[in-house]
C-alpha atoms as a PDB file:
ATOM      1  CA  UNK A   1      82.188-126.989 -19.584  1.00  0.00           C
ATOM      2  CA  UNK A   2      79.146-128.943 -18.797  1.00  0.00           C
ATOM      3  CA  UNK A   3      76.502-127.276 -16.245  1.00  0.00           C
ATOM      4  CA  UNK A   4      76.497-128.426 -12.847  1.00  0.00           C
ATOM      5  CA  UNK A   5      73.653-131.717 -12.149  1.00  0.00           C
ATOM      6  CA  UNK A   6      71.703-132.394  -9.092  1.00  0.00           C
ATOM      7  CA  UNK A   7      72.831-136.169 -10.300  1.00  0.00           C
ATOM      8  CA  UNK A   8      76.855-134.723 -10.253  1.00  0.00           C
ATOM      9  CA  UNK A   9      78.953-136.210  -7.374  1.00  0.00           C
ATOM     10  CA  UNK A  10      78.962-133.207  -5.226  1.00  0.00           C
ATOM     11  CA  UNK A  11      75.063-133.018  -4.770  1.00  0.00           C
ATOM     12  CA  UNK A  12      74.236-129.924  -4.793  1.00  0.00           C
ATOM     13  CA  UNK A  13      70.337-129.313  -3.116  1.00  0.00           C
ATOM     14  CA  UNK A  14      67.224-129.358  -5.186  1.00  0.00           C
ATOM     15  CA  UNK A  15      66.334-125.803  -4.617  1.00  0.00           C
ATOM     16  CA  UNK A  16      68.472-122.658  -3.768  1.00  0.00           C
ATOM     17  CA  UNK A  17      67.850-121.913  -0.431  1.00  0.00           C
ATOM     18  CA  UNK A  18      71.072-119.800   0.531  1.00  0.00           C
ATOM     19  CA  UNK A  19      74.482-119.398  -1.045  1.00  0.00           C
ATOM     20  CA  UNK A  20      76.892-121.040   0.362  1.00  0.00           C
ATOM     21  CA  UNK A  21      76.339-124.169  -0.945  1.00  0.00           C
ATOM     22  CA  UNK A  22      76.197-122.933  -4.321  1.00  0.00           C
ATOM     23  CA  UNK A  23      79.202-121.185  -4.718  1.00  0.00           C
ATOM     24  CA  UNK A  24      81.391-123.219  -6.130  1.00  0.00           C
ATOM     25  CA  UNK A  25      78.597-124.286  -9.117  1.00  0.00           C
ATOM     26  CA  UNK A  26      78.034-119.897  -9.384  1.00  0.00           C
ATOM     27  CA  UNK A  27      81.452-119.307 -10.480  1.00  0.00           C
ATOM     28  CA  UNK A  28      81.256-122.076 -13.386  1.00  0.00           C
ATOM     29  CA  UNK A  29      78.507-119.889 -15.083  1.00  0.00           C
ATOM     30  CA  UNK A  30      76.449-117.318 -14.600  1.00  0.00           C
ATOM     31  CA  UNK A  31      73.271-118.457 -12.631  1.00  0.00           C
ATOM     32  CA  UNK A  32      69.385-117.361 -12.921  1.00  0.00           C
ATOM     33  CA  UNK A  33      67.194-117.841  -9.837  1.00  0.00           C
ATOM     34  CA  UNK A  34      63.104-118.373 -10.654  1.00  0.00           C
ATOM     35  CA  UNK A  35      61.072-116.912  -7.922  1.00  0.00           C
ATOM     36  CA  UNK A  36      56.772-117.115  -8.330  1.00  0.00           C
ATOM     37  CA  UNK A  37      54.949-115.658  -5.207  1.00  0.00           C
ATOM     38  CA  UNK A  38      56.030-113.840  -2.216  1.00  0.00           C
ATOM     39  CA  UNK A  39      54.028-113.573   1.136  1.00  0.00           C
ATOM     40  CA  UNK A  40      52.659-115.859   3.594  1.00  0.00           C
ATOM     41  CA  UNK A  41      51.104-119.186   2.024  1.00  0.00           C
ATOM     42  CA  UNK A  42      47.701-120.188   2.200  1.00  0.00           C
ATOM     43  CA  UNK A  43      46.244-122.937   3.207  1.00  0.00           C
ATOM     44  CA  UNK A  44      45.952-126.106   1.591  1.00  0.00           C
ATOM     45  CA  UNK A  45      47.375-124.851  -1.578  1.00  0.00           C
ATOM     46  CA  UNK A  46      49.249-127.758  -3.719  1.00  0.00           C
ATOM     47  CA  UNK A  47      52.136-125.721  -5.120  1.00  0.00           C
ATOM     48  CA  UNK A  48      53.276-124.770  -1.803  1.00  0.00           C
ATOM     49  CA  UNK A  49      56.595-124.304  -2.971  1.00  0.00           C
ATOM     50  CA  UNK A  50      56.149-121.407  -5.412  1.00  0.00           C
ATOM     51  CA  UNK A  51      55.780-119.370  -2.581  1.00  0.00           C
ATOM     52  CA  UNK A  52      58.673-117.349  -0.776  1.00  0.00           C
ATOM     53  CA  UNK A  53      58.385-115.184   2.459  1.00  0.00           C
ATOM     54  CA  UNK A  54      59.250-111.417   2.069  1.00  0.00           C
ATOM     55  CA  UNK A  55      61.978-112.632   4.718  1.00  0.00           C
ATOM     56  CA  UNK A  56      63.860-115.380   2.980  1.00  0.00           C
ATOM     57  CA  UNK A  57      63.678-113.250  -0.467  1.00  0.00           C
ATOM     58  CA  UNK A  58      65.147-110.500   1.098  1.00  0.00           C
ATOM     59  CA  UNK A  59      67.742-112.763   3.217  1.00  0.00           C
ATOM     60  CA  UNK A  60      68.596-114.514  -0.052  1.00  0.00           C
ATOM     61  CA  UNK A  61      69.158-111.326  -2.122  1.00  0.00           C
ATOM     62  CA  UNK A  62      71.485-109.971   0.718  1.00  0.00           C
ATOM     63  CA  UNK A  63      73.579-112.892   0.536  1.00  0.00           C
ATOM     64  CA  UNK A  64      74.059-112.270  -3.216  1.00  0.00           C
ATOM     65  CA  UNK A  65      74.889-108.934  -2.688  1.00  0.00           C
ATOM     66  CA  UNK A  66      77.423-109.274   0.442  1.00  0.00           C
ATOM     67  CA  UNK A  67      79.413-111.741  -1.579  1.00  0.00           C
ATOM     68  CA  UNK A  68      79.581-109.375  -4.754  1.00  0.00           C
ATOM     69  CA  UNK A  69      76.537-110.459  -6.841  1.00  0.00           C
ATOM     70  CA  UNK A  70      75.794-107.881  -9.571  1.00  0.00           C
ATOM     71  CA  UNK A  71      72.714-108.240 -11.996  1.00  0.00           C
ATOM     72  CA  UNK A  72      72.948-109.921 -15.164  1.00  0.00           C
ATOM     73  CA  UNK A  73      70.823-109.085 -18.248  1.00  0.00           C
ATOM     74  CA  UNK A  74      69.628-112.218 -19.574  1.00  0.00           C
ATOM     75  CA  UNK A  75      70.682-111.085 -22.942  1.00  0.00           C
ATOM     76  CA  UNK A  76      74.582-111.775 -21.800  1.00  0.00           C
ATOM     77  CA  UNK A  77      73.503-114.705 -19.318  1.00  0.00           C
ATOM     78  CA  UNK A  78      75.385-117.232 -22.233  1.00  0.00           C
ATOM     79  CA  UNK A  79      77.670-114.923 -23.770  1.00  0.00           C
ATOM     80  CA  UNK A  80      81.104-116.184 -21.912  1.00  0.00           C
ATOM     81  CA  UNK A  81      82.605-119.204 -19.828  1.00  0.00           C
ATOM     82  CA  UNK A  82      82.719-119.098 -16.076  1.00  0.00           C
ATOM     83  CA  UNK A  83      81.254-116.279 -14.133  1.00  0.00           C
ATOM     84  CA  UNK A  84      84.167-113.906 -12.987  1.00  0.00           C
ATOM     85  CA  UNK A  85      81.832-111.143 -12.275  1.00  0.00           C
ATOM     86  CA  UNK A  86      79.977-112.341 -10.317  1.00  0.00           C
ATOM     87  CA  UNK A  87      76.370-112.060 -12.189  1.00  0.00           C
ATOM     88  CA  UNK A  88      73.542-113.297 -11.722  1.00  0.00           C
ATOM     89  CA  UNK A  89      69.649-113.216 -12.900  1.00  0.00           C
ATOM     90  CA  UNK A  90      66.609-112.875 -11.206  1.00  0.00           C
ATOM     91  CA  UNK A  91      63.373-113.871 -12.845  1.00  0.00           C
ATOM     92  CA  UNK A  92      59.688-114.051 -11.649  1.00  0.00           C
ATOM     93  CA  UNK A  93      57.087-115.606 -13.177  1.00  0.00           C
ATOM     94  CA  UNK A  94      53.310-114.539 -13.714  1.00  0.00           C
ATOM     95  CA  UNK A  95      53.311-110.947 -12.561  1.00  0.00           C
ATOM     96  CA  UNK A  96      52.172-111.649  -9.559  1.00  0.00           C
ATOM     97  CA  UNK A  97      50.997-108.372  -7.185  1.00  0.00           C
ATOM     98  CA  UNK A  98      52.898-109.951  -4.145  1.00  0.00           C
ATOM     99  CA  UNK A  99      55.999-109.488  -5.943  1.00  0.00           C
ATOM    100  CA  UNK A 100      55.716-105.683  -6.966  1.00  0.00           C
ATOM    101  CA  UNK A 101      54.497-105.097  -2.910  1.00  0.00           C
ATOM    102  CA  UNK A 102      56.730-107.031  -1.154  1.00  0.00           C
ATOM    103  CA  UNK A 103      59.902-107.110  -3.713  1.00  0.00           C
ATOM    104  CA  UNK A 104      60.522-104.013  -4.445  1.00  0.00           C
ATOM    105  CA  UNK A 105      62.297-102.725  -1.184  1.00  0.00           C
ATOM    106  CA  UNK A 106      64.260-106.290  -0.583  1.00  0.00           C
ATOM    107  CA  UNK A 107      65.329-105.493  -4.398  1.00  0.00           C
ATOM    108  CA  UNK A 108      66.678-101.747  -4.087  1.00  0.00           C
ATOM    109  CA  UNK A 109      68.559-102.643  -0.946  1.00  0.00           C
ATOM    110  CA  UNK A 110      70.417-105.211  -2.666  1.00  0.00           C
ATOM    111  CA  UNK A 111      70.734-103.190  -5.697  1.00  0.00           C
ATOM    112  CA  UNK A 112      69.722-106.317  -7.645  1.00  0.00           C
ATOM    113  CA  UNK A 113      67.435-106.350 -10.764  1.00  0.00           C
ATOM    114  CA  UNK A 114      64.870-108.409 -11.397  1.00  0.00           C
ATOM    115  CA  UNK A 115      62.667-109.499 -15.165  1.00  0.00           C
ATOM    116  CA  UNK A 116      59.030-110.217 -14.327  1.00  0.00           C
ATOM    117  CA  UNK A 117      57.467-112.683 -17.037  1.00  0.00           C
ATOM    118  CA  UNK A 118      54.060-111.231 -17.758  1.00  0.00           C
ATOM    119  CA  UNK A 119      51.170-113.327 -18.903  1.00  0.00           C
ATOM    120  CA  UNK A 120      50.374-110.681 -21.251  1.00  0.00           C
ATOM    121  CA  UNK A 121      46.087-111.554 -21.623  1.00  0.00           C
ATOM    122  CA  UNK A 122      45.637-111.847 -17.609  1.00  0.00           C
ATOM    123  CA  UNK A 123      46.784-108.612 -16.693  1.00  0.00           C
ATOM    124  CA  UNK A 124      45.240-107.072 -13.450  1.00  0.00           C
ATOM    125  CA  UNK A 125      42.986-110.625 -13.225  1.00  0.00           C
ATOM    126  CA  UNK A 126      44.155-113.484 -11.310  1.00  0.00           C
ATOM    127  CA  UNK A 127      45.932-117.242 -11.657  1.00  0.00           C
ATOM    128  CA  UNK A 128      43.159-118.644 -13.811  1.00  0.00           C
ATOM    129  CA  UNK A 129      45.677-121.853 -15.020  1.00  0.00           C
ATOM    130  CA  UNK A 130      46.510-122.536 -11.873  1.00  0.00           C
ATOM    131  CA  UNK A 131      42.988-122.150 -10.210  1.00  0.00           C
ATOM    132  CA  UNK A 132      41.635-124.350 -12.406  1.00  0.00           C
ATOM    133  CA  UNK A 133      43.935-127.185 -11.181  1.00  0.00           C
ATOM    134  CA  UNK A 134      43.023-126.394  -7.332  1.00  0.00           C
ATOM    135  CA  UNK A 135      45.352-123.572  -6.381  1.00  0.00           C
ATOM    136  CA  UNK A 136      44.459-120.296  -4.392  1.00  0.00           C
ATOM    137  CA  UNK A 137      43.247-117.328  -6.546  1.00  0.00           C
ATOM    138  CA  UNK A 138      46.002-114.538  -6.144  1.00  0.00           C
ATOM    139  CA  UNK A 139      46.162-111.470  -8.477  1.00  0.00           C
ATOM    140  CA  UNK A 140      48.181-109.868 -10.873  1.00  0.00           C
ATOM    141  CA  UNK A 141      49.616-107.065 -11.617  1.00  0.00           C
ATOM    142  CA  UNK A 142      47.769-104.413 -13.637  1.00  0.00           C
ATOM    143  CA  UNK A 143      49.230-102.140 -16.362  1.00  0.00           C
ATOM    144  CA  UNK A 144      49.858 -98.805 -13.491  1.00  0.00           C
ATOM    145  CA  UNK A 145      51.443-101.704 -11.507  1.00  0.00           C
ATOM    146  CA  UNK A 146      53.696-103.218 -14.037  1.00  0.00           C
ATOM    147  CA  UNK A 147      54.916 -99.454 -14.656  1.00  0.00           C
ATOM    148  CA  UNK A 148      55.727 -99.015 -11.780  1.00  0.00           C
ATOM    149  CA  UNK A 149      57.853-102.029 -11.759  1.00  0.00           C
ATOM    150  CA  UNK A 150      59.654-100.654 -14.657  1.00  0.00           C
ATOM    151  CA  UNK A 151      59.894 -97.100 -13.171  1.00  0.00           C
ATOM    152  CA  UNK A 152      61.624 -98.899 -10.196  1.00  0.00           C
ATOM    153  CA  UNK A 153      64.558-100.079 -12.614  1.00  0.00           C
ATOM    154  CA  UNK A 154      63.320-103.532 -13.735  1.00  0.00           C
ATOM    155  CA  UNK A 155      62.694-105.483 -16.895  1.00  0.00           C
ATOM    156  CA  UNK A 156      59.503-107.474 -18.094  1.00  0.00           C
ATOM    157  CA  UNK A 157      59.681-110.198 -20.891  1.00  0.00           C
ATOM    158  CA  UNK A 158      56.676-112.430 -22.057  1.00  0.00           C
ATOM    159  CA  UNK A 159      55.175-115.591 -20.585  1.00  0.00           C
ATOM    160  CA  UNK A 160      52.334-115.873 -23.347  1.00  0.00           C
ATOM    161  CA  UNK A 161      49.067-114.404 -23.315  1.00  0.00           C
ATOM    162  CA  UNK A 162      47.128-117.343 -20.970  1.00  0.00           C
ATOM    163  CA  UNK A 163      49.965-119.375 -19.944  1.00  0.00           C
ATOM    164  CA  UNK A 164      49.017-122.711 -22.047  1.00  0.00           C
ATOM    165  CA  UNK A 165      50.977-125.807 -22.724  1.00  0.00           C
ATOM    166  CA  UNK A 166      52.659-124.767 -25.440  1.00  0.00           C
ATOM    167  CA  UNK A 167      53.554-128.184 -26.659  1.00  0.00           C
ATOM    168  CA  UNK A 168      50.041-129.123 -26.938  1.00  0.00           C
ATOM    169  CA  UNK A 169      48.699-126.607 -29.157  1.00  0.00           C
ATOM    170  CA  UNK A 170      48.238-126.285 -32.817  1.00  0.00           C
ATOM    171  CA  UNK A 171      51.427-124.684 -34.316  1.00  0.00           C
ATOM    172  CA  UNK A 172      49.337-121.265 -35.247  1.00  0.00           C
ATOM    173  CA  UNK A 173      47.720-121.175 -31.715  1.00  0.00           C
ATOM    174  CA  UNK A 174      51.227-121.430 -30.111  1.00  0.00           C
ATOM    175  CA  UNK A 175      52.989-119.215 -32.285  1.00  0.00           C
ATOM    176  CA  UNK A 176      49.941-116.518 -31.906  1.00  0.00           C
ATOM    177  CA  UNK A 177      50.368-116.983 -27.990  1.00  0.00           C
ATOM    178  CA  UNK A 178      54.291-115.952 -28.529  1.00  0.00           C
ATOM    179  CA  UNK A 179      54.275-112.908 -31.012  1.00  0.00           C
ATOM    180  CA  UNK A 180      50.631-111.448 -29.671  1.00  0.00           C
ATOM    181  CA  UNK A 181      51.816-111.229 -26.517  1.00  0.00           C
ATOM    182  CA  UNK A 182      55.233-109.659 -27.236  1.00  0.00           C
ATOM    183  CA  UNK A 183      53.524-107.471 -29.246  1.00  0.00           C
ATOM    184  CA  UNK A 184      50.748-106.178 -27.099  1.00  0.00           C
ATOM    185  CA  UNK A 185      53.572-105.980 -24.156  1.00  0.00           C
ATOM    186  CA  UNK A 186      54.961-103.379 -26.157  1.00  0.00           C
ATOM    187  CA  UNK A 187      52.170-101.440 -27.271  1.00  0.00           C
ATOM    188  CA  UNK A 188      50.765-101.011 -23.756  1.00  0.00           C
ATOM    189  CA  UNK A 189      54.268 -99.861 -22.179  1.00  0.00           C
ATOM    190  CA  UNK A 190      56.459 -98.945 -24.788  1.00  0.00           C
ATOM    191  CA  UNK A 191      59.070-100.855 -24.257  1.00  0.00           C
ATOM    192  CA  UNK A 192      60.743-103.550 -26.132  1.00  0.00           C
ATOM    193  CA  UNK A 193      60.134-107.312 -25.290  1.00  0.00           C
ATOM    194  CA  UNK A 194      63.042-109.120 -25.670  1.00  0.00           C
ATOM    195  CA  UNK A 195      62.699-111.882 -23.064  1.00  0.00           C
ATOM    196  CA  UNK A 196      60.498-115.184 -23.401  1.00  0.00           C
ATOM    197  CA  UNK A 197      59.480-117.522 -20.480  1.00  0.00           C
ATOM    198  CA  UNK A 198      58.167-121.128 -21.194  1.00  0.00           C
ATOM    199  CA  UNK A 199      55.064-121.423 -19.235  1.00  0.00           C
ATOM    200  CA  UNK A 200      54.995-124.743 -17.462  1.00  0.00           C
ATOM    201  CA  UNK A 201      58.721-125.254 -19.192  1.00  0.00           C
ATOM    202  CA  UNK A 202      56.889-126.797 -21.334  1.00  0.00           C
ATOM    203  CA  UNK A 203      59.107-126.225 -25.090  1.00  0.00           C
ATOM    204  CA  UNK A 204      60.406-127.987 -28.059  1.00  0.00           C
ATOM    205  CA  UNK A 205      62.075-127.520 -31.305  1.00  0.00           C
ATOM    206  CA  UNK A 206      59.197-125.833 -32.544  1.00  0.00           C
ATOM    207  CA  UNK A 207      58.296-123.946 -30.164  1.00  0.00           C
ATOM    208  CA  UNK A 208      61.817-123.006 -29.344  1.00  0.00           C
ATOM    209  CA  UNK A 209      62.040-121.724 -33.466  1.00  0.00           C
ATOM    210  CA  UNK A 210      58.462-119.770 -32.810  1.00  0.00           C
ATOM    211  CA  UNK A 211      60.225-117.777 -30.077  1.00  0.00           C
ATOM    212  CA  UNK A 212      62.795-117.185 -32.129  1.00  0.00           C
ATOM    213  CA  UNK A 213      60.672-116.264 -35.386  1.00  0.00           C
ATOM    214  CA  UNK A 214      58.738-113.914 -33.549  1.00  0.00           C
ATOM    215  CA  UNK A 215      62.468-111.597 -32.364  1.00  0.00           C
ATOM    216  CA  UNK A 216      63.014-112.778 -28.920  1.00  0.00           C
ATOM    217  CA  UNK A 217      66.626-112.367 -27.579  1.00  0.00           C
ATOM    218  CA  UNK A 218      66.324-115.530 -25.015  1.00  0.00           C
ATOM    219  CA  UNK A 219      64.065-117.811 -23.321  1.00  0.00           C
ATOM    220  CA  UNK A 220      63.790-119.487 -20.338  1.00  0.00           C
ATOM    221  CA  UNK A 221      63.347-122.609 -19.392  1.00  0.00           C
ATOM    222  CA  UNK A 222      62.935-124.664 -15.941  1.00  0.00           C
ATOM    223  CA  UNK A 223      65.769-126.829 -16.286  1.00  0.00           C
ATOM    224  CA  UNK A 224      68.526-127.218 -13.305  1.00  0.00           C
ATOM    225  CA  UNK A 225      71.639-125.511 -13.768  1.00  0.00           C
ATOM    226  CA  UNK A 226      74.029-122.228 -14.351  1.00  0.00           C
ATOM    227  CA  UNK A 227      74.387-120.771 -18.195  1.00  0.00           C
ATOM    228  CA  UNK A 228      77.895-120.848 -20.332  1.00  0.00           C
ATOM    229  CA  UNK A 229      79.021-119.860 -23.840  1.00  0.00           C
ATOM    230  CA  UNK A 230      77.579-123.217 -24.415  1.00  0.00           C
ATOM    231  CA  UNK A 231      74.186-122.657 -22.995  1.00  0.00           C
ATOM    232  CA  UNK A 232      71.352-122.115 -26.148  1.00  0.00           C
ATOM    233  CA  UNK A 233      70.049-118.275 -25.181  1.00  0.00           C
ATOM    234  CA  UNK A 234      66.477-119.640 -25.986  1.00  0.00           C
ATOM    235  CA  UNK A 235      67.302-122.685 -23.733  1.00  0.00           C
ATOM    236  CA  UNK A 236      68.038-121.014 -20.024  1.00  0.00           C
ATOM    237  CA  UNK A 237      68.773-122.372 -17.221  1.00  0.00           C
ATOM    238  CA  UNK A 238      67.498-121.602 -14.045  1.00  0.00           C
ATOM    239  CA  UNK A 239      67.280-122.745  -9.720  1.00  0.00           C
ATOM    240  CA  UNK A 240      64.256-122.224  -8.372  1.00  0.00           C
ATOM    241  CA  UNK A 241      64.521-120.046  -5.339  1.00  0.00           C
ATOM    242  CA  UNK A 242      62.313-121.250  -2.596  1.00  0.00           C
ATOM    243  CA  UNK A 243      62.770-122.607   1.545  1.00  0.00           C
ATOM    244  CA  UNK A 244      63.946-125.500   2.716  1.00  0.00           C
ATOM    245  CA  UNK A 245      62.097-127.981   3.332  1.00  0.00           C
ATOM    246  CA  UNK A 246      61.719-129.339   6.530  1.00  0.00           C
ATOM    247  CA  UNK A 247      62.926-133.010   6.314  1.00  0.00           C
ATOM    248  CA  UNK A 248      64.052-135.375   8.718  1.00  0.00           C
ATOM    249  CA  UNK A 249      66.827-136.016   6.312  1.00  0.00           C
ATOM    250  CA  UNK A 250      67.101-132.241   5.648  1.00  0.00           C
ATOM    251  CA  UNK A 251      66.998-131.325   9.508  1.00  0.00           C
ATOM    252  CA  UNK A 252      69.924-134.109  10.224  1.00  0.00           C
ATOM    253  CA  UNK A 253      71.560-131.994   7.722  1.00  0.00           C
ATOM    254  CA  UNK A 254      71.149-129.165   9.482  1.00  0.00           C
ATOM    255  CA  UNK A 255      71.851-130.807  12.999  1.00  0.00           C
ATOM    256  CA  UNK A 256      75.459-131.930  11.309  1.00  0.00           C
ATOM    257  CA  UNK A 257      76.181-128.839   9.841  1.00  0.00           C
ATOM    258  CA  UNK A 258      75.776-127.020  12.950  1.00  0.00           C
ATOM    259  CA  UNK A 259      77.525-129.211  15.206  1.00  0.00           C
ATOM    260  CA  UNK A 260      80.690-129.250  12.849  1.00  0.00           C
ATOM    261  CA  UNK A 261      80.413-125.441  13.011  1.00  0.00           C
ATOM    262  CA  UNK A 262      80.973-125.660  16.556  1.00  0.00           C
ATOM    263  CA  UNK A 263      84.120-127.678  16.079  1.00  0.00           C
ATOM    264  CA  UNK A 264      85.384-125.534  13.450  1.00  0.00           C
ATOM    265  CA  UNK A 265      86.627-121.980  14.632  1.00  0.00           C
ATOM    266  CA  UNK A 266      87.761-120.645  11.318  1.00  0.00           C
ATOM    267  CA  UNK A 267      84.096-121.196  10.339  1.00  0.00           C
ATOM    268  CA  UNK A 268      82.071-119.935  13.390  1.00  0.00           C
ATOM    269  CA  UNK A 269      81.431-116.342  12.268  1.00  0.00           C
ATOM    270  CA  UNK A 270      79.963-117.882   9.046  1.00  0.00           C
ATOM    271  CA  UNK A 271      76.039-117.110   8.940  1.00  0.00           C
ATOM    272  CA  UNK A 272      74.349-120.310   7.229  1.00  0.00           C
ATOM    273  CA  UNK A 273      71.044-118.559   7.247  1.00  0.00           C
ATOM    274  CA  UNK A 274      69.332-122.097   8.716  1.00  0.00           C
ATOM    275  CA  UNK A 275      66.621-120.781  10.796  1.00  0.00           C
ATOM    276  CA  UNK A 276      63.608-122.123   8.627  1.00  0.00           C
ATOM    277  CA  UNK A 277      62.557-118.818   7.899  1.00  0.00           C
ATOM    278  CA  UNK A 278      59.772-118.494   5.007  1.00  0.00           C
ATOM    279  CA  UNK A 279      58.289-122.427   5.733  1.00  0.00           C
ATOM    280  CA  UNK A 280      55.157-120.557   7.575  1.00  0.00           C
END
């Protein structure tokens, strides 16, 4: 069965916001959300979207988890057809500090689990790629924080050792970014790497074969949709997590939802989760 589109007839929206409107595309394969940041934006950043409030993340998870969610290893993300248990992923990419701080508790009340893709060279420094393209510095995670992201029950995979273009580089320069980084993941925590994470999701043939060379289970890409038997496990797909933007288009939306809600009893204890939170 083919993955759900944004381009199918029943639209679904650009970016997962809440659940409901994704339920229907959840149970045709097993989904993986792509968070970045969490925390209040600054100002004048460009990327504005990579970042999620602390509210909104925990709002989302607790959707998951009231309608039956459980965690799904990436490993078995492509293994079946359909999604009748209810699983789903939850990736982060970076290893940013805002995550470890601000995730952690929205993540044990849900009882979900979550892979953080590690830039494997940067750790405890900050967002030098994106920095260098105008965004805010922010830091990362060091190696006593990334343990203790593991100690809280959660999984880290590789997102190369400076997050580079992949594509771009010399074959040997890419594949040293892959397998270095695996293996230096490993040697500082002791734990295997089996997860890979495009940067950019930028990846070809070749670089899809380096991952594989180098003993990766999966990698993940940035390409819209949910994951099937059919699904390549070095070809994920993920739905980036984020708010909704505020749109005249998306706020008449909003305007028609709610006013159809009020003419539709069977649906009036149903909790959309509109509110805007997470835009500040």
């Amino acid at each position: 069965m083919p993955s759900p589109s944004r381009n199918s007839s029943r639209r679904l929206p650009e970016h997962y916001t809440r659940l409901l409107p994704f339920l229907e595309c959840f149970a045709t394969g097993v989904p993986v959300l792509m968070y970045h940041k969490l925390g209040p934006r600054p100002r004048k950043v460009r990327l504005k979207g990579l970042y999620l409030s602390r509210s909104l993340f925990a709002q989302q998870l607790a959707e998951l988890r009231n309608h039956g969610f459980r965690s799904a290893d990436l490993s078995a993300v492509t293994g079946g057809e359909g999604n009748p248990g209810k699983h789903v992923g939850i990736t982060f990419d970076d290893g940013f500090e805002s995550v470890l701080c601000l995730g952690l508790e929205p993540l044990a009340a849900s009882g979900l689990r979550a892979t953080q893709f590690l830039v494997a060279g940067r750790l405890g420094q900050t967002n030098t790629w994106e920095q260098t393209l105008g965004e805010a510095p922010e830091k990362l995670m060091d190696a006593a924080q990334v343990r203790d992201w593991l100690a809280a029950g959660h999984q880290i995979g590789s997102h190369t050792l400076s997050h580079p273009f992949l594509t771009q580089l010399p074959r040997d320069e890419a594949k040293e970014q892959i397998q270095a980084s695996k293996r230096k993941l490993e040697d500082v925590f002791g734990v295997p790497i089996r997860h890979f994470c495009y940067p950019y999701g930028d990846w070809d043939e070749t670089v899809r074969d380096l991952v594989k060379e180098a003993g990766y289970q999966t990698a993940c890409t940035t390409e819209f949709g949910v994951n099937t038997r059919h699904t390549d496990p070095f070809a994920i797909k993920r739905i980036t997590a984020r708010y909704q933007t505020l749109k005249w288009r998306t706020l008449a939306s909003w305007l028609r939802q709610r006013f159809e809600l009020q003419l539709t009893p069977a649906c009036a204890t149903l909790s959309f989760g509109f509110g805007f939170r997470g835009v500040a």
